[in-house]
Protein backbone atom coordinates (compact mmCIF):
# COMPACT_ATOMS: atom_id res chain seq x y z
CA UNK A 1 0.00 0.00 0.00
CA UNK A 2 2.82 2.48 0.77
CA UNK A 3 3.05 2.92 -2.99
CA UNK A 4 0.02 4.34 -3.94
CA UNK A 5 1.07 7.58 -2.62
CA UNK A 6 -2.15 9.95 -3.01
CA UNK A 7 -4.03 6.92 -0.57
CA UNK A 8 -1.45 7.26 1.71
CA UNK A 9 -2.11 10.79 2.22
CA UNK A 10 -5.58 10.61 2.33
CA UNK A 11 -4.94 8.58 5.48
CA UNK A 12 -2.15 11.10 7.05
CA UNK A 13 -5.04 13.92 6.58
CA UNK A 14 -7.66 12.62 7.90
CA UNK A 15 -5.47 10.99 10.89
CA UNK A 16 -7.09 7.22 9.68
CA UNK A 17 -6.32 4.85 12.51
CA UNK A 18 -7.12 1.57 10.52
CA UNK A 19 -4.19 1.99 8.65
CA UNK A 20 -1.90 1.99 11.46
CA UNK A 21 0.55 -0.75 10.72
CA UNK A 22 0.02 -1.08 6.63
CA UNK A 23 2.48 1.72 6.18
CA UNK A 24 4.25 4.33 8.10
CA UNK A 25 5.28 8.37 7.35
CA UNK A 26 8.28 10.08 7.45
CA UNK A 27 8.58 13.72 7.44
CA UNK A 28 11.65 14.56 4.82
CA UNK A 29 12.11 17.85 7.24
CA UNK A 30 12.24 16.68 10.71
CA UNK A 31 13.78 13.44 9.88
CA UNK A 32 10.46 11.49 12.16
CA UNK A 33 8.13 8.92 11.13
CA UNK A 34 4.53 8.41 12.37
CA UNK A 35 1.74 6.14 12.45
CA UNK A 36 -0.92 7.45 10.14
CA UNK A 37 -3.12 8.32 12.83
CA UNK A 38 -0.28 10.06 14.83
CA UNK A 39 -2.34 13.53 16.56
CA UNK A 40 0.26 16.21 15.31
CA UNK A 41 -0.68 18.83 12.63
CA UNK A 42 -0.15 16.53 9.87
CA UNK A 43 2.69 17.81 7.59
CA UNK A 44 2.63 19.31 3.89
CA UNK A 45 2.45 16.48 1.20
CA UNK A 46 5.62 17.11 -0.83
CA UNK A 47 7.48 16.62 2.51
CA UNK A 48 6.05 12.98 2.76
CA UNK A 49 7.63 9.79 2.17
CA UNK A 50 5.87 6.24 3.18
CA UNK A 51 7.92 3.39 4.01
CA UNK A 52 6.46 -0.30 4.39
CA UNK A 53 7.76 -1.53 8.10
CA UNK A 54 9.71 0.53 11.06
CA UNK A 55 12.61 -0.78 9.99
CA UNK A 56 12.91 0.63 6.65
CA UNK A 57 11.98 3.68 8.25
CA UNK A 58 15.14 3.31 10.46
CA UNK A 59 17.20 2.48 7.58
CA UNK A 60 16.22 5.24 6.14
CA UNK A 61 17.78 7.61 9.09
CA UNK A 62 14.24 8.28 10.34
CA UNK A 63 13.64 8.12 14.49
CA UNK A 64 10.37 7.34 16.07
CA UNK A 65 7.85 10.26 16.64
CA UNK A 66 7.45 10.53 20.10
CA UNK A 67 3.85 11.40 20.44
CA UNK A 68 1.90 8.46 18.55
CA UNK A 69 4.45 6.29 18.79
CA UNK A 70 4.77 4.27 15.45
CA UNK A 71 6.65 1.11 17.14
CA UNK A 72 3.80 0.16 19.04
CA UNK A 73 1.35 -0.14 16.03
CA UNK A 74 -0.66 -3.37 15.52
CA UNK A 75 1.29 -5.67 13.00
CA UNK A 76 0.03 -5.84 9.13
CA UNK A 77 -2.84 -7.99 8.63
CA UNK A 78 -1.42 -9.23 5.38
CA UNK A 79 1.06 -11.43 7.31
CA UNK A 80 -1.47 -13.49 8.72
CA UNK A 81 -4.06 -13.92 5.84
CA UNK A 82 -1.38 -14.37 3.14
CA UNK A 83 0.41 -18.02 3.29
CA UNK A 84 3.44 -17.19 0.79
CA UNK A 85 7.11 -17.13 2.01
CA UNK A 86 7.17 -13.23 2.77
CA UNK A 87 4.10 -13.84 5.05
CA UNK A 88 5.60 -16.72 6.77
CA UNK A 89 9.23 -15.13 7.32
CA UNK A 90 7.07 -12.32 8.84
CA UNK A 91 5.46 -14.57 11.20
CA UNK A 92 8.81 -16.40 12.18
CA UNK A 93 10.49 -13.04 12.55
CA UNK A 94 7.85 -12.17 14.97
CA UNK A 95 8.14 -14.90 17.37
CA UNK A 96 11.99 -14.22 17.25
CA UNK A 97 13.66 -17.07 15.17
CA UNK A 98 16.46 -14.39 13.92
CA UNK A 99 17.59 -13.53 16.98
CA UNK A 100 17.58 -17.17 17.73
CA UNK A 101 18.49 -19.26 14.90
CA UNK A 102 19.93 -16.14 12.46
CA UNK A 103 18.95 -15.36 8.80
CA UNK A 104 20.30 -19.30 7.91
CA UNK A 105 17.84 -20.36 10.47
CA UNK A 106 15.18 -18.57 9.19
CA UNK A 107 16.09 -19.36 5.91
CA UNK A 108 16.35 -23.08 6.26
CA UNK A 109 12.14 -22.81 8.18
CA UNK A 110 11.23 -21.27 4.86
CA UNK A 111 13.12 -23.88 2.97
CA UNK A 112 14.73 -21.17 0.92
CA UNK A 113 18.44 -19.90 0.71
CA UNK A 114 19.24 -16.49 3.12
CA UNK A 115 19.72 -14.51 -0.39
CA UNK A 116 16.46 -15.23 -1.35
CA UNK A 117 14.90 -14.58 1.71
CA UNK A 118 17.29 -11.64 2.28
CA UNK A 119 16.14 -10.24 -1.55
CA UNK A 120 12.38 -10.73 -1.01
CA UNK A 121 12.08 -9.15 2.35
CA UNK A 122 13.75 -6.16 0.59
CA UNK A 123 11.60 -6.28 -2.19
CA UNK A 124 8.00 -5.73 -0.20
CA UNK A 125 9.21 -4.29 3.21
CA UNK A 126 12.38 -2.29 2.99
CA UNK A 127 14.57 -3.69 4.90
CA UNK A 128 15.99 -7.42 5.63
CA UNK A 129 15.31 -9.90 8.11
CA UNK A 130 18.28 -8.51 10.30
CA UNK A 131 16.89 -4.75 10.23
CA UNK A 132 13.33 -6.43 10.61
CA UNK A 133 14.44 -7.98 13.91
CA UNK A 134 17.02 -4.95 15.23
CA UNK A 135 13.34 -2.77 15.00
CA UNK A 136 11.75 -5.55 16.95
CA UNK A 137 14.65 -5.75 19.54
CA UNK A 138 13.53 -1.92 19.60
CA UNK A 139 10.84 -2.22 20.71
CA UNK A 140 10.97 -4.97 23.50
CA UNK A 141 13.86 -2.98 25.20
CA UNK A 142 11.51 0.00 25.36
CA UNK A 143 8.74 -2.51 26.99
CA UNK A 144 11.40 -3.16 29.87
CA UNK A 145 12.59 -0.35 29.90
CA UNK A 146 9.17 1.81 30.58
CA UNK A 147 7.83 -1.38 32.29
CA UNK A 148 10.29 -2.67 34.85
CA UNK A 149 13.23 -1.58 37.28
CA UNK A 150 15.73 -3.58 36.10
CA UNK A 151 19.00 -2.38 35.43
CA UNK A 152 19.77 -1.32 31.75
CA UNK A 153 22.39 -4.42 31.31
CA UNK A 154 19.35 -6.93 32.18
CA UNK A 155 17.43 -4.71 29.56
CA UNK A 156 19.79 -5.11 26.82
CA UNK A 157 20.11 -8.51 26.96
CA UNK A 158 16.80 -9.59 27.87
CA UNK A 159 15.43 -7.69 24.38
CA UNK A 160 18.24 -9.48 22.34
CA UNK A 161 21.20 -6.93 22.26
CA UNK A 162 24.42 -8.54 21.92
CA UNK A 163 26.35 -5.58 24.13
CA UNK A 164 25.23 -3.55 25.92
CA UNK A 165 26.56 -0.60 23.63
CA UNK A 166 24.63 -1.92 20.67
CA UNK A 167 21.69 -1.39 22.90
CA UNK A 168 22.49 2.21 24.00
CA UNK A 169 23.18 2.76 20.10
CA UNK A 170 20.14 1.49 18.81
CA UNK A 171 17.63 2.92 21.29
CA UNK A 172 19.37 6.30 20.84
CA UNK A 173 19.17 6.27 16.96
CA UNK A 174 15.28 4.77 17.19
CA UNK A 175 13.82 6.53 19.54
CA UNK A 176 15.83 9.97 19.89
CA UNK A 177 16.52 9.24 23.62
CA UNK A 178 18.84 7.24 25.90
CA UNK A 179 17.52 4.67 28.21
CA UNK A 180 17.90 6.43 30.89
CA UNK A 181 15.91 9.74 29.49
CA UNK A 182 12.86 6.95 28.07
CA UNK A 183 12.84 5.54 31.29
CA UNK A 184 12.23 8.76 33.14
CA UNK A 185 9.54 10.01 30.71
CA UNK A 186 7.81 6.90 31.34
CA UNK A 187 8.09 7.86 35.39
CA UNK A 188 6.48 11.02 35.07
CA UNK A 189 3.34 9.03 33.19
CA UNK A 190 0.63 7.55 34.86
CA UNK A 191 1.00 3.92 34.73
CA UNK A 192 -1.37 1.65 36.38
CA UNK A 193 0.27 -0.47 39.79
CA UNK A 194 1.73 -3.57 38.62
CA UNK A 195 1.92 -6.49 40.71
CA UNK A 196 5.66 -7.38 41.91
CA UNK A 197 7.81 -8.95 39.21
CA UNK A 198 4.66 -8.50 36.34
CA UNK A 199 5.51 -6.99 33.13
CA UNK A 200 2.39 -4.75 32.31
CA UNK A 201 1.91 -3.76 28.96
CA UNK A 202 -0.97 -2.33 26.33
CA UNK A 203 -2.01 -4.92 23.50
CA UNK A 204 -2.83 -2.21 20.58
CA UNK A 205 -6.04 -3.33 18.03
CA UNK A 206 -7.82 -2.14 15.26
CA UNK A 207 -10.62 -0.46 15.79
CA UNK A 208 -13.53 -2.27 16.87
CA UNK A 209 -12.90 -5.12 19.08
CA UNK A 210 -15.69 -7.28 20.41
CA UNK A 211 -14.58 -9.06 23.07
CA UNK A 212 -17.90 -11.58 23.95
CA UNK A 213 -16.50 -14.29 21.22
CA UNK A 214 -12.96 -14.16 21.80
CA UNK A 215 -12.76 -14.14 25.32
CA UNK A 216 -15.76 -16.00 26.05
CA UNK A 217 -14.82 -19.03 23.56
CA UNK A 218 -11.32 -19.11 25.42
CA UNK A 219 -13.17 -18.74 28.88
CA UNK A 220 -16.12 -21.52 28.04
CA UNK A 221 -13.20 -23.99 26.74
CA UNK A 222 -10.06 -22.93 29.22
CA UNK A 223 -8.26 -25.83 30.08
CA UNK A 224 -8.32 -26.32 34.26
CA UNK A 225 -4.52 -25.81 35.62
CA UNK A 226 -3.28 -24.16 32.06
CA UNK A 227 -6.33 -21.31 32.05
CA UNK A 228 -8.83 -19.54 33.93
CA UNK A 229 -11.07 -16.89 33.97
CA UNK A 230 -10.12 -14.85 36.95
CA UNK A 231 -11.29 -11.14 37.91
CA UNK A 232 -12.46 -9.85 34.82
CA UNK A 233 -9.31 -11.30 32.87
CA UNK A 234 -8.14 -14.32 30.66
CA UNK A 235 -5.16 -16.06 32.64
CA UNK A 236 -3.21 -19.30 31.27
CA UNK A 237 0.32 -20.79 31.44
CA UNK A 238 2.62 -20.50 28.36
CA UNK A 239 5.74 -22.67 27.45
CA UNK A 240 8.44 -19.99 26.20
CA UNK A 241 12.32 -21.05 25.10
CA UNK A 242 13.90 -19.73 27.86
CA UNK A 243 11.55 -20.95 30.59
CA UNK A 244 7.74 -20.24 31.24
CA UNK A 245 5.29 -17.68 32.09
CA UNK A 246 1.74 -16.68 33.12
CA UNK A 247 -0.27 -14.12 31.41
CA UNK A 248 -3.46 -12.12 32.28
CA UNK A 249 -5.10 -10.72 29.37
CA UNK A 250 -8.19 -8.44 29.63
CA UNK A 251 -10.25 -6.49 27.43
CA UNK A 252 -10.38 -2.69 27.94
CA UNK A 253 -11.33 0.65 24.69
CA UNK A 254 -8.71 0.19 22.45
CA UNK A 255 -6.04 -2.22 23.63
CA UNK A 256 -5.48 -5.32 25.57
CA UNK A 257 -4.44 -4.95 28.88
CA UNK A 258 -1.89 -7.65 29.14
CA UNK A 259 0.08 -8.65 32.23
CA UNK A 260 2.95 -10.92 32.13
CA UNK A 261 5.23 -13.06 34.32
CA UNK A 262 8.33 -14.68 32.78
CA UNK A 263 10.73 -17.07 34.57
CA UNK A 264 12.88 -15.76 31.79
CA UNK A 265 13.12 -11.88 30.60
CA UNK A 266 14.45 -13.14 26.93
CA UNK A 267 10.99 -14.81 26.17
CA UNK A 268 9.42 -11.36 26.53
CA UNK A 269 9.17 -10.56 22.35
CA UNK A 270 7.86 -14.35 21.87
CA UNK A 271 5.73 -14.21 24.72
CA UNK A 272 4.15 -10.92 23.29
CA UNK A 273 4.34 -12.18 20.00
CA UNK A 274 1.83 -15.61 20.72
CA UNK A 275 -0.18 -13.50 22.86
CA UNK A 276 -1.00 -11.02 20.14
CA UNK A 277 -1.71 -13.89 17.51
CA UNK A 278 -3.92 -15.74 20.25
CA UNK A 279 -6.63 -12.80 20.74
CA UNK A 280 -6.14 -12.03 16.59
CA UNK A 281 -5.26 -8.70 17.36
CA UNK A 282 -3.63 -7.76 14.23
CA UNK A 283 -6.69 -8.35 12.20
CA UNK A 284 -8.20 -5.96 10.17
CA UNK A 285 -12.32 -5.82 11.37
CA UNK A 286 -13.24 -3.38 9.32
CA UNK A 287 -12.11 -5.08 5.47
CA UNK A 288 -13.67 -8.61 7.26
CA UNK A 289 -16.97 -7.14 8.22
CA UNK A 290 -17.16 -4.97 4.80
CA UNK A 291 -17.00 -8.46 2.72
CA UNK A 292 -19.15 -10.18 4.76
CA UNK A 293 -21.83 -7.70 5.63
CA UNK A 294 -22.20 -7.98 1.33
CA UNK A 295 -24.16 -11.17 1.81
CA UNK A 296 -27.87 -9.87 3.15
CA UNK A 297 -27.77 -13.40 5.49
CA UNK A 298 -24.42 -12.25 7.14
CA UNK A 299 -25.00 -8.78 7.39
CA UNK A 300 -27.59 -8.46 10.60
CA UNK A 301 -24.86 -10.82 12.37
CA UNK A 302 -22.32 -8.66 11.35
CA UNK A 303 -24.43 -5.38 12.68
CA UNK A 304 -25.37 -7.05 15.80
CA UNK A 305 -21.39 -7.25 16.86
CA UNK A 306 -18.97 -5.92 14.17
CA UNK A 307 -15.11 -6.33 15.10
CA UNK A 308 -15.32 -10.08 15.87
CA UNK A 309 -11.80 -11.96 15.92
CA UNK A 310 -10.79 -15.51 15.35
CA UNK A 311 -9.81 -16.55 19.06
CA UNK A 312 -6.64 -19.10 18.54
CA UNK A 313 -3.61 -20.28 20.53
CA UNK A 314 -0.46 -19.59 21.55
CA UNK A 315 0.81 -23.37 21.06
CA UNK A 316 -0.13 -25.03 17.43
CA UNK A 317 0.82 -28.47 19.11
CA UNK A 318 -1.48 -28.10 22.18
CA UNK A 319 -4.27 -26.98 20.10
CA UNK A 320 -3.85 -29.76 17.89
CA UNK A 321 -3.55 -32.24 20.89
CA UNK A 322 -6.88 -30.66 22.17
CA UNK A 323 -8.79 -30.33 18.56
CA UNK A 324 -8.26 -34.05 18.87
CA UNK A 325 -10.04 -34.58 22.26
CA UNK A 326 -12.85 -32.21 21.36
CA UNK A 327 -13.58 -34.66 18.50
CA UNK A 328 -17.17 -35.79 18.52
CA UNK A 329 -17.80 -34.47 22.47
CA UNK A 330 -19.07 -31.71 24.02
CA UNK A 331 -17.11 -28.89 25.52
CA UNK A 332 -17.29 -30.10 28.79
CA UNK A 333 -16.49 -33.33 28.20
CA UNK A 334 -13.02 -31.82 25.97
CA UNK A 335 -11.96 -30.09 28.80
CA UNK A 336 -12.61 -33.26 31.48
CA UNK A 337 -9.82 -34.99 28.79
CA UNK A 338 -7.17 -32.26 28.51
CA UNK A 339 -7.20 -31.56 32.39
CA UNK A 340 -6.34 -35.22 32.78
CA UNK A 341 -3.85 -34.86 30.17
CA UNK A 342 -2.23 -31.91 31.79
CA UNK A 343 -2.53 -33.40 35.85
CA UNK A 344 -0.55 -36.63 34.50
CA UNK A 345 2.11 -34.83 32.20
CA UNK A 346 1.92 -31.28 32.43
CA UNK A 347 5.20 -29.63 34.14
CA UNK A 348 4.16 -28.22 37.21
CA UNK A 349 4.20 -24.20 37.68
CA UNK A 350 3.86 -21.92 40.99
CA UNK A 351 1.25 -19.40 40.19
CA UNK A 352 2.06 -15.68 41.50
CA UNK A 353 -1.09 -14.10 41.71
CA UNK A 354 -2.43 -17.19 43.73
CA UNK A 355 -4.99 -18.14 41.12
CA UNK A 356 -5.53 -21.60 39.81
CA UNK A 357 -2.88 -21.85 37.39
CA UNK A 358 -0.66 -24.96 38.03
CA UNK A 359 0.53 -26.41 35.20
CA UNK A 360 1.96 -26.22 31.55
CA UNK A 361 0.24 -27.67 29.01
CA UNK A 362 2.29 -31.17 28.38
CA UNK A 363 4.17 -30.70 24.63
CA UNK A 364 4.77 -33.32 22.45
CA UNK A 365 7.99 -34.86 24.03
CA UNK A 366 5.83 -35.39 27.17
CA UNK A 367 3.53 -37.12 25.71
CA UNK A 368 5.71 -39.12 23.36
CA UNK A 369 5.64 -41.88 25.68
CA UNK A 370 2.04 -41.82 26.97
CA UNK A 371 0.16 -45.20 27.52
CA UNK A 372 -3.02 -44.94 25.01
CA UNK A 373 -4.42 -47.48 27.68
CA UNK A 374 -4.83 -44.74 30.33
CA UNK A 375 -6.45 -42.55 28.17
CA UNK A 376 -10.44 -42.87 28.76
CA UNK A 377 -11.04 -42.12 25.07
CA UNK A 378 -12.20 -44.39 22.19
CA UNK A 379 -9.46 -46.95 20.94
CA UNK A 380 -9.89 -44.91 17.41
CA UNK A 381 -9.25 -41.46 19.01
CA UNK A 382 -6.23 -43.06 21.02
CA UNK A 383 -4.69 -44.03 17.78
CA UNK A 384 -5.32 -40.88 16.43
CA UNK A 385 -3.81 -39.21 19.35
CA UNK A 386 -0.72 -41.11 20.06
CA UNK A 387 -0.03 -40.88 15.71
CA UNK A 388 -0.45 -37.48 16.48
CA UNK A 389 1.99 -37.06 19.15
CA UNK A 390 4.33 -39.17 17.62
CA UNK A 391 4.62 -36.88 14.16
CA UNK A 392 4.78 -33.92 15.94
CA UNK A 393 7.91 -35.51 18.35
CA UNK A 394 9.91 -36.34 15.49
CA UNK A 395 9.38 -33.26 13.24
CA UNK A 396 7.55 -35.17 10.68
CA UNK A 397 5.12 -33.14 11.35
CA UNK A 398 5.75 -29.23 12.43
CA UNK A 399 2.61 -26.37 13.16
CA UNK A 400 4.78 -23.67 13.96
CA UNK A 401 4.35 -20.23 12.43
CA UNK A 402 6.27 -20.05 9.59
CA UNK A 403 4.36 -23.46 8.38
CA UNK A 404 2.97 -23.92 4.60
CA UNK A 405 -0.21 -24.28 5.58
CA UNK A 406 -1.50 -26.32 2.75
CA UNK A 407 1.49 -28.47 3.33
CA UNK A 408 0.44 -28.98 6.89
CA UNK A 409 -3.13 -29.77 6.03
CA UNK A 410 -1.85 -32.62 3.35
CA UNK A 411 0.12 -34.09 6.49
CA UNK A 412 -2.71 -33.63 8.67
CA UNK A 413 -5.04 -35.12 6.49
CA UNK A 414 -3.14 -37.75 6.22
CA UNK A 415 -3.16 -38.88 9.76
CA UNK A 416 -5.63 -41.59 10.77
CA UNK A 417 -8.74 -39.98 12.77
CA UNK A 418 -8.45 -36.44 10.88
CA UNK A 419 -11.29 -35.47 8.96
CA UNK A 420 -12.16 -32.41 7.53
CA UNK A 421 -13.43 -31.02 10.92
CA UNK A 422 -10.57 -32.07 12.50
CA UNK A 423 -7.91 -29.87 9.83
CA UNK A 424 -10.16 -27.16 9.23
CA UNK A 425 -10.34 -26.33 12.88
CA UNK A 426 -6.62 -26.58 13.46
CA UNK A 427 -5.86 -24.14 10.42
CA UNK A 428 -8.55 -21.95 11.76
CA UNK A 429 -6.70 -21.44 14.84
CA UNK A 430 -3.65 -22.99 15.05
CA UNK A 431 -2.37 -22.07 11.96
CA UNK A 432 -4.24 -18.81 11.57
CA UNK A 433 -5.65 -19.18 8.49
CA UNK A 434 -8.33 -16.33 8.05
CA UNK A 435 -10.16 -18.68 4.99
CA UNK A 436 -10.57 -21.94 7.10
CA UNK A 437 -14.28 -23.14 6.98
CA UNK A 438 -16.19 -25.67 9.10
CA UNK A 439 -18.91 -26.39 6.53
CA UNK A 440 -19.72 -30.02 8.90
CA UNK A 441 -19.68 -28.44 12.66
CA UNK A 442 -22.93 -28.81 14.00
CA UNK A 443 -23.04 -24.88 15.15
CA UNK A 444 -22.62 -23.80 11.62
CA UNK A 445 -25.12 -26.13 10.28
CA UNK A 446 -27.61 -25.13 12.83
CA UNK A 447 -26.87 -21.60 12.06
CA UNK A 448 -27.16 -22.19 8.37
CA UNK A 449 -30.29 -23.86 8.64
CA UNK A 450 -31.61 -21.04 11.12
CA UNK A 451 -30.42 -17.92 8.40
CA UNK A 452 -31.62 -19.71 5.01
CA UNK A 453 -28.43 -20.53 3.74
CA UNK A 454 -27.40 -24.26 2.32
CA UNK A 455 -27.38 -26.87 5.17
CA UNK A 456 -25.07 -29.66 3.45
CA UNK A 457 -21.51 -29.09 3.10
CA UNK A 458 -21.26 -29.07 -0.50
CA UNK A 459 -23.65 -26.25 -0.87
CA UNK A 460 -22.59 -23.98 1.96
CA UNK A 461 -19.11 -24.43 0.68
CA UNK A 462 -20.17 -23.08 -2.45
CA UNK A 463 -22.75 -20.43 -1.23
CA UNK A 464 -19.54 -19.41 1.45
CA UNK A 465 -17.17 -18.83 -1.64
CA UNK A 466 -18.69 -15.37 -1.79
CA UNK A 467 -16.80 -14.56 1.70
CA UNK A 468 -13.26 -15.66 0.72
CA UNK A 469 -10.79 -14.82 2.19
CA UNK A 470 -12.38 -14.16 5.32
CA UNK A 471 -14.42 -17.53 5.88
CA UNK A 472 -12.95 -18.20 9.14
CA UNK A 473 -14.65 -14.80 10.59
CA UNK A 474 -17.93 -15.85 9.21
CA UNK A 475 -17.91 -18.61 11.31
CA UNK A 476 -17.72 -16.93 14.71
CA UNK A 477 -20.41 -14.48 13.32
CA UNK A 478 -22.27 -17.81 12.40
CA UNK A 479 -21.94 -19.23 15.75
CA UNK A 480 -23.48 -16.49 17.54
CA UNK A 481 -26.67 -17.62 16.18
CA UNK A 482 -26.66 -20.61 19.31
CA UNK A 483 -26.80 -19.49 22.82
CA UNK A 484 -23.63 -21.01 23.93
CA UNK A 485 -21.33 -20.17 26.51
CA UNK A 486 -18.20 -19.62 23.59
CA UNK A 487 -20.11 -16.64 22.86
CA UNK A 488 -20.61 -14.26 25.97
CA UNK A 489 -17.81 -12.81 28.21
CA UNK A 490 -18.28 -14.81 31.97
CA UNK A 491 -19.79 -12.35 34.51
């Protein structure tokens, strides 16, 4: 988008807040760049210049405008609903595999050679994979800094710095200020009380949010010991690299309040990073409810509650674990499975707050080894399961997010026990694909047959290629047309 330059200033003018994220401004005079919604006097056009990411900006020898803040925009939508290898180095990026594994490492996910990568990152956003991650590096120092007391060493290498004079370098040439001086602006702010050793933080969104279907599906299904719902907030355990950590996630006007615990300061940007992708926060609501509010069934649903998001996960192998014990039961009865699951393997965790939170979710190298005779499931499902397992143990199988998604659903479909349900649901929201459909869940049929579309399959496949890409939204509008739990926020 940052090419079509008269759009782009149509957007500065009028101070457009969904396009926070698709592009960002620099000023040519003062040497800043800005969100597009960014609340100062918006400058003359000639002195204009878009870029496609932060980073390019900072190539560029632009620093961050300190009013809107550009380096806490929501991410592109266009990494999550495209699936080619741009999207997917995006995605890996994200959840930190440069700093981790380098440009070879990212490289060698995508299956491609660092060049390539290297040329095509270039090509659509600027800037390469190394720039891509310095900018995210950025940003997670500012979090601790602004966020915590620790001492500017811990910062530096907690965010990914490799010295701590790369650190003082980078935030000085990003952000126009040393630690020390962002630090004390953030002092003289009011920041809400944070509970001792909790990293608090604000989620960002577009514009609107509703929170009933995201929060209340994870609520109604929340596994017990891995998530609750706990004064007014969404709680659960997460597996990180480094270590693990709890997160409380709650729904305020315009961003997420998110508060995190981390055994480990380095998991910060991942933990962030699978948060963000869980509540779908980088969608863009308004282009979904636009295409589906076209069909005259949709639209009323769409009315009711515009701004619904895909709820998903912040493991693709737990989901996929759990997708399998949901098969053919109720919610309840999914839950009653994983909880065993998770009191006989999970990795027991000490929760802070004193909430119910006491274990992690068990990963695939826990349950590697599990007996499919102590598993109180059909002898079909425990096949299915312990296949499952196995494939994801030994790589032949991988759900992480730089997957090829069709790729994954091949393998998945492959698997003994996975129908189309079964892969459709685990794209949906393990693998974040915007366009998966469940034309045979019960819910949508009901809903189908309730609005006057197609009942069978076949024919509300066709009827639904009218929402493309966005099917997987239709659904949870689709949904709310049974009064289930998955659909209101708990009181």
């Amino acid at each position: 988008m940052h090419t079509d330059t008269e759009r782009c200033v149509r957007a500065v003018q009028s101070k457009d807040a969904r396009f926070d994220g698709w592009f960002f401004t620099a000023v040519v005079t003062t040497r800043i760049y800005c969100r597009p919604s960014c609340p100062a006097v918006p400058p003359k056009a000639e002195n204009m210049t878009f870029y496609p990411s932060a980073a390019a900006c900072q190539q560029a020898g632009f620093r961050a405008c300190k009013r809107c803040r550009p380096d806490t925009s929501p991410g592109s939508p266009q990494w999550d609903a495209r699936a080619d290898s741009v999207a997917r180095a995006m995605r890996l990026i994200q959840d930190g595999v440069v700093d981790r594994e380098g440009v070879a490492g990212l490289a060698n996910r995508l299956g491609y050679s660092a060049r390539q990568i290297e040329r095509q990152l270039h090509a659509e956003l600027g800037a390469g994979p190394l720039a891509l991650a310095r900018a995210q590096r950025a940003q997670t120092a500012r979090v601790l800094i602004e966020t915590t007391a620790l001492p500017m060493a811990d910062v530096a290498f907690a965010a990914g710095f490799s010295s701590v004079r790369t650190f003082n370098d980078t935030v000085r040439e990003v952000f126009a200020l040393t630690p020390g001086e962002l630090r004390d602006r953030a002092a003289r702010g009011t920041r809400p009380p944070a509970s001792p050793g909790a990293i608090t933080l604000r989620l960002p969104y577009r514009s609107p949010l509703n929170p009933s279907n995201l929060f209340g599906h994870l609520a109604a299904t929340a596994v017990p010991g891995v998530e609750e719902w706990r004064d007014g907030a969404y709680r659960r355990t997460l597996a990180l690299r480094h270590g693990h950590g709890i997160v409380a996630l709650a729904p305020h006007p315009g961003h997420i309040a998110c508060r995190l615990f981390l055994t480990d300061l380095r998991d910060l940007t991942l933990a962030i990073s699978r948060c963000r992708r869980l509540l779908d926060l980088d969608a863009d609501p308004v282009a979904v409810d636009e295409q589906l509010s076209a069909d005259p069934l949709l639209a009323p649903l769409v009315a009711a509650a515009p701004g619904r998001r895909v709820p998903r996960t912040v493991d693709a192998a737990e989901f996929a674990v759990r997708a399998v014990l949901g098969q053919q039961v109720s919610t309840a009865a999914a839950r009653t499975h994983a909880a065993r699951l998770v009191a006989a393997h999970g990795h027991p965790v000490d929760d802070p707050e004193g909430g119910g939170l006491t274990h992690l979710f068990p990963g695939p190298e826990q349950l590697a080894g599990l007996d499919p005779e102590q598993l109180a499931l059909p002898r079909s499902r425990r096949t299915t399961l312990t296949t499952l397992v196995a494939a994801l143990a030994d790589g032949t199988l991988r759900l992480d997010t730089g997957t090829d998604r069709e790729r994954a659903r091949a393998q998945l479909a492959a698997l003994p026990g996975f129908g189309p349900w079964t892969v459709d649901v685990i794209a949906m929201r393990a693998l974040g694909d915007p366009d998966a459909f469940l034309p045979t869940d019960l819910g949508i049929r009901r809903a189908a047959e309730h609005l006057g579309l197609p009942s069978t399959p076949a024919a509300l496949t066709a009827r639904a290629a009218a929402w493309r890409p966005w099917r997987a939204y239709a659904v949870q509008y689709l949904w709310t047309v049974d009064d289930h739990p998955i659909n209101h926020l708990p009181t």
